[in-house]
C-alpha atoms as a PDB file:
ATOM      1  CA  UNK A   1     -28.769 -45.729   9.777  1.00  0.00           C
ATOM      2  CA  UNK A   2     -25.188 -46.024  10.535  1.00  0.00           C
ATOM      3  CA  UNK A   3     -22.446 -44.914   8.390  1.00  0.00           C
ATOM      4  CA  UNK A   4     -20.080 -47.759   7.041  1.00  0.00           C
ATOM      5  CA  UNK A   5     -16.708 -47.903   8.435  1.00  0.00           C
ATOM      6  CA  UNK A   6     -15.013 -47.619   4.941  1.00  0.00           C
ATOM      7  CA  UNK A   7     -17.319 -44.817   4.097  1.00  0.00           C
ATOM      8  CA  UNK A   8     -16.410 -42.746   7.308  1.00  0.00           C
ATOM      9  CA  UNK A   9     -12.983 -43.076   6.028  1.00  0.00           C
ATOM     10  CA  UNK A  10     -13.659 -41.750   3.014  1.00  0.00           C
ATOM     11  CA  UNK A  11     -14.982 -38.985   4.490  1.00  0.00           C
ATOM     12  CA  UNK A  12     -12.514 -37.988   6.916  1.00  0.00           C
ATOM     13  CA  UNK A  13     -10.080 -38.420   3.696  1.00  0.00           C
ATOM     14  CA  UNK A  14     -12.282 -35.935   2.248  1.00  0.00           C
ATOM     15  CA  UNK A  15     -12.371 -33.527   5.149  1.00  0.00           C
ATOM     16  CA  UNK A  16      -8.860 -33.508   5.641  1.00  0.00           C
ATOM     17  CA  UNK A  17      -7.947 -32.595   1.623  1.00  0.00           C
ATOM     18  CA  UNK A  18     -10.467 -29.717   2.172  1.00  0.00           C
ATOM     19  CA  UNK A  19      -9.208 -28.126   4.885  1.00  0.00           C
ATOM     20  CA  UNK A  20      -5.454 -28.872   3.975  1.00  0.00           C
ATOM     21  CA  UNK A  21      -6.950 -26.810  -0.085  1.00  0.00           C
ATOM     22  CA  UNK A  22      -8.231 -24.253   2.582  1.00  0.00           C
ATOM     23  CA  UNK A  23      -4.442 -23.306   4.309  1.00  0.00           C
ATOM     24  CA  UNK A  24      -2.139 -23.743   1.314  1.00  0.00           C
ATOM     25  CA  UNK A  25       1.214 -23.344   3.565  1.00  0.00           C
ATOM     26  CA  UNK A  26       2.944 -20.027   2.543  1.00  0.00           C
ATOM     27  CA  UNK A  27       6.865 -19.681   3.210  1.00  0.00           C
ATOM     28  CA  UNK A  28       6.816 -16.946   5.365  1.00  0.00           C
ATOM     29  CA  UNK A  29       3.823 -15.774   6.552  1.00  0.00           C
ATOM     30  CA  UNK A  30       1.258 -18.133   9.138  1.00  0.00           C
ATOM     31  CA  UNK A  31      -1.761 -19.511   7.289  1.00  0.00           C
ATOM     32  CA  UNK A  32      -3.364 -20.024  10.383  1.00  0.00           C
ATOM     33  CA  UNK A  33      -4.260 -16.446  11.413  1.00  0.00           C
ATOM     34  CA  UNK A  34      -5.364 -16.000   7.757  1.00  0.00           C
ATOM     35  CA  UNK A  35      -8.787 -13.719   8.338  1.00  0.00           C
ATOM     36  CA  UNK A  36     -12.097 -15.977   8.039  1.00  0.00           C
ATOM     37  CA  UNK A  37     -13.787 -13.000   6.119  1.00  0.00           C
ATOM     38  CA  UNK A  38     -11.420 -14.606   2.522  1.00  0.00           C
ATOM     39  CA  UNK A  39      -9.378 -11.798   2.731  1.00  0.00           C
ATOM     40  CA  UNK A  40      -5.788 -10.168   4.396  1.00  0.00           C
ATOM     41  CA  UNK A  41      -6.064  -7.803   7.046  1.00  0.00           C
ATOM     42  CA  UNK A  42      -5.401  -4.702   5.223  1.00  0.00           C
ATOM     43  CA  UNK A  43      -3.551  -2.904   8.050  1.00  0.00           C
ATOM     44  CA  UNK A  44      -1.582  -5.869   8.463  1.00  0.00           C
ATOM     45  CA  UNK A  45      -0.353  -5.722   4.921  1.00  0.00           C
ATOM     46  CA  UNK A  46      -0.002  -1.826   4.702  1.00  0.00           C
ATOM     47  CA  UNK A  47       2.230  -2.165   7.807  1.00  0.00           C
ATOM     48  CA  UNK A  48       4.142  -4.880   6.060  1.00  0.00           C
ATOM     49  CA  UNK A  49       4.635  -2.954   2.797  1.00  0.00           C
ATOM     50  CA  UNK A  50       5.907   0.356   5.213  1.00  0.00           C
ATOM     51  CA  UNK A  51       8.581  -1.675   7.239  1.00  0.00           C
ATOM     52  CA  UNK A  52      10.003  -3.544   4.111  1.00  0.00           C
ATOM     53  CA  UNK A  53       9.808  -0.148   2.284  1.00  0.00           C
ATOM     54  CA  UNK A  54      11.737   1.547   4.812  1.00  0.00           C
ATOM     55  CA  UNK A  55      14.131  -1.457   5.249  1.00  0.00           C
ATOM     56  CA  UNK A  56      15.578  -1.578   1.569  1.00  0.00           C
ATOM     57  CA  UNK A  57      15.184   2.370   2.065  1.00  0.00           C
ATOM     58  CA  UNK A  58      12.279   3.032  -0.751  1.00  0.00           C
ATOM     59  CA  UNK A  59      11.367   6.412  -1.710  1.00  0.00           C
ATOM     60  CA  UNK A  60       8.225   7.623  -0.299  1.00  0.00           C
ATOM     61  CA  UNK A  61       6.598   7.584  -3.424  1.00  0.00           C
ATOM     62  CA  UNK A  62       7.457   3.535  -3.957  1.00  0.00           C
ATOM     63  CA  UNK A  63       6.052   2.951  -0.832  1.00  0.00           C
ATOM     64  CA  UNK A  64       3.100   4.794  -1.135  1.00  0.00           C
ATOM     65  CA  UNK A  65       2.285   3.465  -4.539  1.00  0.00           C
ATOM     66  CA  UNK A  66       3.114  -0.083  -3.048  1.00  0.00           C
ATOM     67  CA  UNK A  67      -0.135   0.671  -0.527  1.00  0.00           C
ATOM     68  CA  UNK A  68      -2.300   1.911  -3.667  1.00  0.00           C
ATOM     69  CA  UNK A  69      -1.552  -1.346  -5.707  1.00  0.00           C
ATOM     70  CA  UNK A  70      -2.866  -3.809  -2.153  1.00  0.00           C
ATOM     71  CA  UNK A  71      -5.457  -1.437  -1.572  1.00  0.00           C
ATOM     72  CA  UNK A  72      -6.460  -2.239  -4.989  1.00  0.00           C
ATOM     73  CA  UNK A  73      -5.504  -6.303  -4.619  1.00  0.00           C
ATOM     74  CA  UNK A  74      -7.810  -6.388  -1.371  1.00  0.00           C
ATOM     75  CA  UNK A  75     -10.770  -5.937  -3.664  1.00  0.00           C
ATOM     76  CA  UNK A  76      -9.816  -8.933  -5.148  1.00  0.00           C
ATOM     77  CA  UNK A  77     -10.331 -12.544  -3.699  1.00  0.00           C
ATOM     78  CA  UNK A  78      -7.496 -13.916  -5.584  1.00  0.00           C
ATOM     79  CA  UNK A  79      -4.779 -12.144  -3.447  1.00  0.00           C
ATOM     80  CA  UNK A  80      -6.272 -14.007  -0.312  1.00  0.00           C
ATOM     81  CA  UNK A  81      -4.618 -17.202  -1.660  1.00  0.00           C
ATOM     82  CA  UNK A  82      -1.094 -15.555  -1.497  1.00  0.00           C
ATOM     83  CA  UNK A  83       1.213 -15.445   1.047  1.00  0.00           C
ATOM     84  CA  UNK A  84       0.563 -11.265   2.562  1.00  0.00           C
ATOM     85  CA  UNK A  85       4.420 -11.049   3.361  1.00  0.00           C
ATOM     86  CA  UNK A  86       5.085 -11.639   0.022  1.00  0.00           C
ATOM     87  CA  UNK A  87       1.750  -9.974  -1.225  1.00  0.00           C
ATOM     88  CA  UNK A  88       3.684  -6.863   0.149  1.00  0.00           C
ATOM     89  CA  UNK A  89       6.831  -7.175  -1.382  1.00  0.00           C
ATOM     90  CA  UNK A  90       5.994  -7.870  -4.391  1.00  0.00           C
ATOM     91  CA  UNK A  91       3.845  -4.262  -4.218  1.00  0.00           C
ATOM     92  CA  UNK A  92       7.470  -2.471  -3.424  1.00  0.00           C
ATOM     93  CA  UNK A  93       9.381  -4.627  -6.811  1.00  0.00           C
ATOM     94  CA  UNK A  94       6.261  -4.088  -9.066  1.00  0.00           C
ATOM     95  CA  UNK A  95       5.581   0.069  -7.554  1.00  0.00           C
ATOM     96  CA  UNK A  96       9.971   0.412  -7.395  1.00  0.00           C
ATOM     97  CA  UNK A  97      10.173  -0.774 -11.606  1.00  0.00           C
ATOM     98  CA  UNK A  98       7.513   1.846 -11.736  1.00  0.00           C
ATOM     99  CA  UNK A  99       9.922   4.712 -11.079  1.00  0.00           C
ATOM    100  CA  UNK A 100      12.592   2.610 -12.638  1.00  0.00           C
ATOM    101  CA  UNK A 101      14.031   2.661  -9.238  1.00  0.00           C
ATOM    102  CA  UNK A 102      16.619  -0.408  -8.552  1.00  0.00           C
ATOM    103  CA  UNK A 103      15.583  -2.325  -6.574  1.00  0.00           C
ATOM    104  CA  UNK A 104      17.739  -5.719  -5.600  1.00  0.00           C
ATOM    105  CA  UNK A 105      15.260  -8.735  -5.378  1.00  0.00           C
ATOM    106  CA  UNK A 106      17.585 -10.767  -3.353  1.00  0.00           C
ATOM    107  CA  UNK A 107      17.659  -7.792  -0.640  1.00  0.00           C
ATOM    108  CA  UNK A 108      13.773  -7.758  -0.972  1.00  0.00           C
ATOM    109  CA  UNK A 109      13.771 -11.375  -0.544  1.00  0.00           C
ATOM    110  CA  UNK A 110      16.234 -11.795   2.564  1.00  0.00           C
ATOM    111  CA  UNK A 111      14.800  -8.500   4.238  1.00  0.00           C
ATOM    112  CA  UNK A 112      11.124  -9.537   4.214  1.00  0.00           C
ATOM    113  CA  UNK A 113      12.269 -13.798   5.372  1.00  0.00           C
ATOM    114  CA  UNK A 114      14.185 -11.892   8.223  1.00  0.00           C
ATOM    115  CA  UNK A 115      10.726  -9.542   9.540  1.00  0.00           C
ATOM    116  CA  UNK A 116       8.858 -12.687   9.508  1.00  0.00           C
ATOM    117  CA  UNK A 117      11.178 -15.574  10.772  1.00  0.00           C
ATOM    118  CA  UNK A 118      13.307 -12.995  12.973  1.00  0.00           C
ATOM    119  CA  UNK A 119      16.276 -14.937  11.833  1.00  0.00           C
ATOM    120  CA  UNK A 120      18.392 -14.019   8.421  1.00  0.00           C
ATOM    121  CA  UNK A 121      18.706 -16.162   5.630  1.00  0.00           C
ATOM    122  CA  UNK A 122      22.439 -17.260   5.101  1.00  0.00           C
ATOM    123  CA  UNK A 123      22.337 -20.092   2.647  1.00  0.00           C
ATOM    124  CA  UNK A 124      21.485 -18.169  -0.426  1.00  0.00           C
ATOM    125  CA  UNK A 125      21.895 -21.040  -2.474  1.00  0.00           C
ATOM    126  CA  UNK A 126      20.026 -23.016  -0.682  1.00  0.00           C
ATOM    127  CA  UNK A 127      16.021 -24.357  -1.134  1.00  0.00           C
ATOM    128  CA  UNK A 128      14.435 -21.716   0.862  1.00  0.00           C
ATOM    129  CA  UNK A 129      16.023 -18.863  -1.101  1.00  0.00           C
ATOM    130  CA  UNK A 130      15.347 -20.827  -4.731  1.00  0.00           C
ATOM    131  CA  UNK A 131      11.552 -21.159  -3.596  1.00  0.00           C
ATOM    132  CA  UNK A 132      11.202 -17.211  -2.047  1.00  0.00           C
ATOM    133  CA  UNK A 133      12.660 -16.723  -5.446  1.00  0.00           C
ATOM    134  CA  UNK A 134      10.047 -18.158  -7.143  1.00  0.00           C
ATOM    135  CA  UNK A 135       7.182 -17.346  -5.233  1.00  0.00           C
ATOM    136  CA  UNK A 136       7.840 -13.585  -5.515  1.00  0.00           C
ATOM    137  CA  UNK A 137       7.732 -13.848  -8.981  1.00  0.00           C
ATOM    138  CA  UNK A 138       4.723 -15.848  -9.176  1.00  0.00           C
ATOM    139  CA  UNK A 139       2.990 -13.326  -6.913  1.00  0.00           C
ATOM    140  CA  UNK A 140       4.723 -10.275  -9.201  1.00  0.00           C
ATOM    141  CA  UNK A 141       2.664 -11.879 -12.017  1.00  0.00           C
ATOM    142  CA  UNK A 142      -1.001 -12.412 -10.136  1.00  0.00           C
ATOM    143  CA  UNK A 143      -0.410  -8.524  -8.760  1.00  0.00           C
ATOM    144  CA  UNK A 144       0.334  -7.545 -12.343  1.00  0.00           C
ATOM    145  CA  UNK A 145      -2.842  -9.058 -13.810  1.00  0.00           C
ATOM    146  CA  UNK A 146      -4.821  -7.922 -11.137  1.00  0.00           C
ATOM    147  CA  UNK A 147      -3.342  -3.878 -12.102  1.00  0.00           C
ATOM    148  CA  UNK A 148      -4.298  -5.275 -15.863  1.00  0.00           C
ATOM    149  CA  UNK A 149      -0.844  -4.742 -16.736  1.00  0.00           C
ATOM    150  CA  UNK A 150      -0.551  -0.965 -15.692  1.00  0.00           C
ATOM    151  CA  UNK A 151       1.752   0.396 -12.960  1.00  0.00           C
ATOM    152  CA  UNK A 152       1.773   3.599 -14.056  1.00  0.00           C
ATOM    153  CA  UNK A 153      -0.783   4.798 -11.658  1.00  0.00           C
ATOM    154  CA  UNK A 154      -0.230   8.553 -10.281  1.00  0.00           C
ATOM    155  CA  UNK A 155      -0.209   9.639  -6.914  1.00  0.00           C
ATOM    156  CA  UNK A 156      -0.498  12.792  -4.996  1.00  0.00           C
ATOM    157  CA  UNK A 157       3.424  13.014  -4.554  1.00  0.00           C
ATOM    158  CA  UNK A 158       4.086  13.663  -8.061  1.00  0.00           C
ATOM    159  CA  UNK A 159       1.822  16.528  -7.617  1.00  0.00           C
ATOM    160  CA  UNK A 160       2.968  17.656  -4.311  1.00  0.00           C
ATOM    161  CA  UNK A 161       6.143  20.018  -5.811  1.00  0.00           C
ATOM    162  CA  UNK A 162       4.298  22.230  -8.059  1.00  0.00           C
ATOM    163  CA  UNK A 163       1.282  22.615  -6.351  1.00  0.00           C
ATOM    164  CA  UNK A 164       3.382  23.719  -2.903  1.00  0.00           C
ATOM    165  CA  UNK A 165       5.679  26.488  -4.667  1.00  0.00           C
ATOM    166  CA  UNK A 166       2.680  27.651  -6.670  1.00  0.00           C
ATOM    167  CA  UNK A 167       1.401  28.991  -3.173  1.00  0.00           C
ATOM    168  CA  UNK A 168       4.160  31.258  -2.698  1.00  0.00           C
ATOM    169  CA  UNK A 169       3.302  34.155  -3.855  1.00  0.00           C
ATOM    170  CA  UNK A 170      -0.219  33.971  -2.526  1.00  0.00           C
ATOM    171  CA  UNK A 171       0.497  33.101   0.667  1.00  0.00           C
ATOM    172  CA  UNK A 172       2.873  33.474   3.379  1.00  0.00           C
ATOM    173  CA  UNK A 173       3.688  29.850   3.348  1.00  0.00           C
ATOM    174  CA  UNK A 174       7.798  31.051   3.178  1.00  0.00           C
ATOM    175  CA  UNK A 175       7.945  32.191   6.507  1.00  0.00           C
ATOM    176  CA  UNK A 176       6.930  28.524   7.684  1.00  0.00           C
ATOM    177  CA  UNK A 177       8.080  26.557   4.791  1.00  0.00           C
ATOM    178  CA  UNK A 178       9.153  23.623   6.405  1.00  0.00           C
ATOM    179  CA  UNK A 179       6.602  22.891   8.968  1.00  0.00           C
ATOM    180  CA  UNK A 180       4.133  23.106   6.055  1.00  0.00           C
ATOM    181  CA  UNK A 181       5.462  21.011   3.574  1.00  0.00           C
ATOM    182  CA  UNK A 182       6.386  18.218   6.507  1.00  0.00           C
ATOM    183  CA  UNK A 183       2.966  18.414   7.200  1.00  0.00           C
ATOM    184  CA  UNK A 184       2.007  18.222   3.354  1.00  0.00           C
ATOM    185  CA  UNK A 185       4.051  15.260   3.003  1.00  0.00           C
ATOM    186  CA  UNK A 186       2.700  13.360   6.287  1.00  0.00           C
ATOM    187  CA  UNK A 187      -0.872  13.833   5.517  1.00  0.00           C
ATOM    188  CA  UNK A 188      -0.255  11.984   1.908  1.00  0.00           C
ATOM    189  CA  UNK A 189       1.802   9.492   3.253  1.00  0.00           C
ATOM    190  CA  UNK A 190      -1.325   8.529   6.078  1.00  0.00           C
ATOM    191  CA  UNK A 191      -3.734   9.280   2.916  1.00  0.00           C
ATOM    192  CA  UNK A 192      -2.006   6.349   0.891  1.00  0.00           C
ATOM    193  CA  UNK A 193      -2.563   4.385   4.122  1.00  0.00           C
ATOM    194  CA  UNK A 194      -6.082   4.230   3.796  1.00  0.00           C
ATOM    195  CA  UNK A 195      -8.459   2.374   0.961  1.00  0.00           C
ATOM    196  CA  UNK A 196      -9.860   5.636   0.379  1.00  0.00           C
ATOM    197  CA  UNK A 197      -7.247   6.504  -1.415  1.00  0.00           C
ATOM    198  CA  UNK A 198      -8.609   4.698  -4.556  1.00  0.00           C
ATOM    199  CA  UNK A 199     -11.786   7.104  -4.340  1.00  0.00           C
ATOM    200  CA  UNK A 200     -10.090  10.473  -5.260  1.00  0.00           C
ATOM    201  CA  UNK A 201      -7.594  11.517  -7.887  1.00  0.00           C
ATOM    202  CA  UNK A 202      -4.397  12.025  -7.344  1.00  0.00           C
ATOM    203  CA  UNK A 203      -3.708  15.450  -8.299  1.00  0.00           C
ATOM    204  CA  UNK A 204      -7.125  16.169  -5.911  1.00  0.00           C
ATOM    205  CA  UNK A 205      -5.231  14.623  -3.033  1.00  0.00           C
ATOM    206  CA  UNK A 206      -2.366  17.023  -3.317  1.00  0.00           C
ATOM    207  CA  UNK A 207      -4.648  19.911  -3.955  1.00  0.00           C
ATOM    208  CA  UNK A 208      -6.395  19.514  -0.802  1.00  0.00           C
ATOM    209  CA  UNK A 209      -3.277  18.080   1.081  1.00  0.00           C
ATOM    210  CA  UNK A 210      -1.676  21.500   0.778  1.00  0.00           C
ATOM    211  CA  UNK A 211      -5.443  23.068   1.732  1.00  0.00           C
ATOM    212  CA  UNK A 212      -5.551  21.157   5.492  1.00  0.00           C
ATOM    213  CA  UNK A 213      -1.286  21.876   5.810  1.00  0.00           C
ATOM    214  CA  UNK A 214      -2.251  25.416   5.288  1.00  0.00           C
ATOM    215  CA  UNK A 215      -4.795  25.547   8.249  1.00  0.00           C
ATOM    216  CA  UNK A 216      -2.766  22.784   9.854  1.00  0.00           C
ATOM    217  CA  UNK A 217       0.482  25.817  10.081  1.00  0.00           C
ATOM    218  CA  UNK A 218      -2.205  28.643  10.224  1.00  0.00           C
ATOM    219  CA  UNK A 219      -0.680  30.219   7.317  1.00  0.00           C
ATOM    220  CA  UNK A 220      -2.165  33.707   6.210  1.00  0.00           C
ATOM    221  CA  UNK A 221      -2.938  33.709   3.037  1.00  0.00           C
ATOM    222  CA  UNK A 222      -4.443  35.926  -0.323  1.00  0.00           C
ATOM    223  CA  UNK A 223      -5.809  33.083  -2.143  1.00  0.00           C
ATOM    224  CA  UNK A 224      -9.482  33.302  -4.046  1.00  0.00           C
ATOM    225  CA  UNK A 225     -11.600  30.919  -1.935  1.00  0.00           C
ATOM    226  CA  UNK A 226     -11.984  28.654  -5.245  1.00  0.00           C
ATOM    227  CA  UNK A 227      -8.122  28.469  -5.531  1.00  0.00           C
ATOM    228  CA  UNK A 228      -8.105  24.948  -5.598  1.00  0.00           C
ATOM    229  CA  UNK A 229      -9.988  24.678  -9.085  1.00  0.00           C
ATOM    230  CA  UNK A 230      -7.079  26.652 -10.821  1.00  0.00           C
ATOM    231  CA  UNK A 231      -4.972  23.660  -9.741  1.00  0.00           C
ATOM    232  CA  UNK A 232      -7.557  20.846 -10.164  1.00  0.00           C
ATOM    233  CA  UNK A 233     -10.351  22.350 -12.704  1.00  0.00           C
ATOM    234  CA  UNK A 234     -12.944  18.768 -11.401  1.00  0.00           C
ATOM    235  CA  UNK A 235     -12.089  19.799  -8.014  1.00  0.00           C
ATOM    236  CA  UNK A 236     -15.463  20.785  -6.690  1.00  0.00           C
ATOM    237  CA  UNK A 237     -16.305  22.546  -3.060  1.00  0.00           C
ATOM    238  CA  UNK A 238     -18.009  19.432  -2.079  1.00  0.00           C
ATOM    239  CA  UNK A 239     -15.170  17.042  -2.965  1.00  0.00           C
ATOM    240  CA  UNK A 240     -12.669  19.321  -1.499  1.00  0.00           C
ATOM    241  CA  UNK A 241     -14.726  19.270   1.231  1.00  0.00           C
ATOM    242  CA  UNK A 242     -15.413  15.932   2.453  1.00  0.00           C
ATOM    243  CA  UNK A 243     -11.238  14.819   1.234  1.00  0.00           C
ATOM    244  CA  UNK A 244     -10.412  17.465   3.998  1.00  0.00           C
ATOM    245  CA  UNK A 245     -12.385  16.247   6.511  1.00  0.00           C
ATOM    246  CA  UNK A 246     -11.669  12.269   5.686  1.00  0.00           C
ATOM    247  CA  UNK A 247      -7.265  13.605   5.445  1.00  0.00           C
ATOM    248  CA  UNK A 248      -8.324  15.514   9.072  1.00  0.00           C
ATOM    249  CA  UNK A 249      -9.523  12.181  10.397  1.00  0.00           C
ATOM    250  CA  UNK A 250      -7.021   9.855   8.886  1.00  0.00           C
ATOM    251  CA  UNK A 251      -3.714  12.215  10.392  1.00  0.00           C
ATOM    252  CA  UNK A 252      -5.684  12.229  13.721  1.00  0.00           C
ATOM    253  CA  UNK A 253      -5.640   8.310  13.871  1.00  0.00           C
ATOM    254  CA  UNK A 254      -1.712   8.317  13.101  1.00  0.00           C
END
């Protein structure tokens, strides 16, 4: 039976809402090439977070905590709605008042329109600066209930000091300091690239960090071959394992 002509419009009405509800326009990024599987492409965003980080000239640690905080939000559906451009700098505001580091929101704003439109941002007074403005914050708040409130995660880096000098005096890790801790900072910094970063602790990642730098720099060394649990007592063999083998694969990739 045919379909009335005032019911096909309805229809069509009804099409066009849906798909217009399914690619909410975002002010920076391209809803278009928004991924089919209802999420961001996480290397996309990771990338994202590392330019902007390095732009406004974050701390390692900022950045790195940034990627921990959309590792986390790509296990949730609800940051698929959001704009990822903004998605990633709102990890850097919310990770940067996590350090108390200062971080101007008009730089974060103006730096991350200018990676995306390739053009900068002049009228600061203007519409497009007043809704940036307020989209940042709205995303701030959705990425803070989605961390239930807590951005006081740790991460390997606040680990990474200690751990390193403790292995002076068994090793020979002076005579090559700075190759190894290069390489002990690299290898977390690809680590916090990677979701698997949410399935290990961070004072594990450090532990075993400074393991693979150590065979990494072929440093000799005196150390008991369970070393690792006098700096992480839940560090088991097996753990310590596999992390070194998954950090070996990661740094190969990068």
């Amino acid at each position: 039976m045919a379909i009335p002509d005032g019911d096909i419009d309805i229809i069509s009405a009804f099409k066009k809402v849906s798909l217009e509800e399914q690619h909410v326009s975002w002010p920076l990024s391209d809803c278009t090439i928004h991924s089919a599987l209802g999420k961001h492409n996480t290397q996309d965003l990771i990338n994202l977070i590392l330019e902007g980080g390095l732009k406004l000239k974050c701390i390692s640690p900022v950045i790195s905590k940034a990627m921990l905080f959309a590792h986390i939000l790509q296990r949730s559906k609800e940051a698929a709605k959001y704009d990822p451009a903004m998605l990633a700098a709102a990890t850097l505001t919310l990770s940067s008042a996590s350090y108390d580091e200062d971080i101007d929101k008009t730089m974060v704003v103006l730096t991350f329109h200018h990676m995306m439109k390739k053009e900068y941002l002049l009228d600061l007074l203007g519409e497009t600066k007043f809704n940036l403005d307020k989209y940042l914050k709205e995303t701030e708040l959705m990425l803070f209930r989605m961390l239930d409130g807590i951005t006081s995660h740790k991460i390997a880096h606040e680990y990474v000091p200690f751990f390193s000098q403790n292995l002076i005096p068994l090793t020979e890790v002076s005579s090559v300091w700075q190759p190894f801790i290069t390489t002990v900072w690299k290898i977390i910094s690809d680590f916090y690239m990677s979701e698997l970063c949410l399935d290990f602790k961070a004072c594990d990642i450090a532990v075993v960090a400074n393991h693979v730098a150590l065979m990494v720099c072929k440093v000799k060394s005196y150390l008991p071959s369970d070393w690792y649990q006098d700096f992480s007592p839940g560090l088991t063999m097996e753990t310590k394992n596999r992390l070194s083998r998954v950090m070996i694969n990661i740094c190969s990739q990068n």
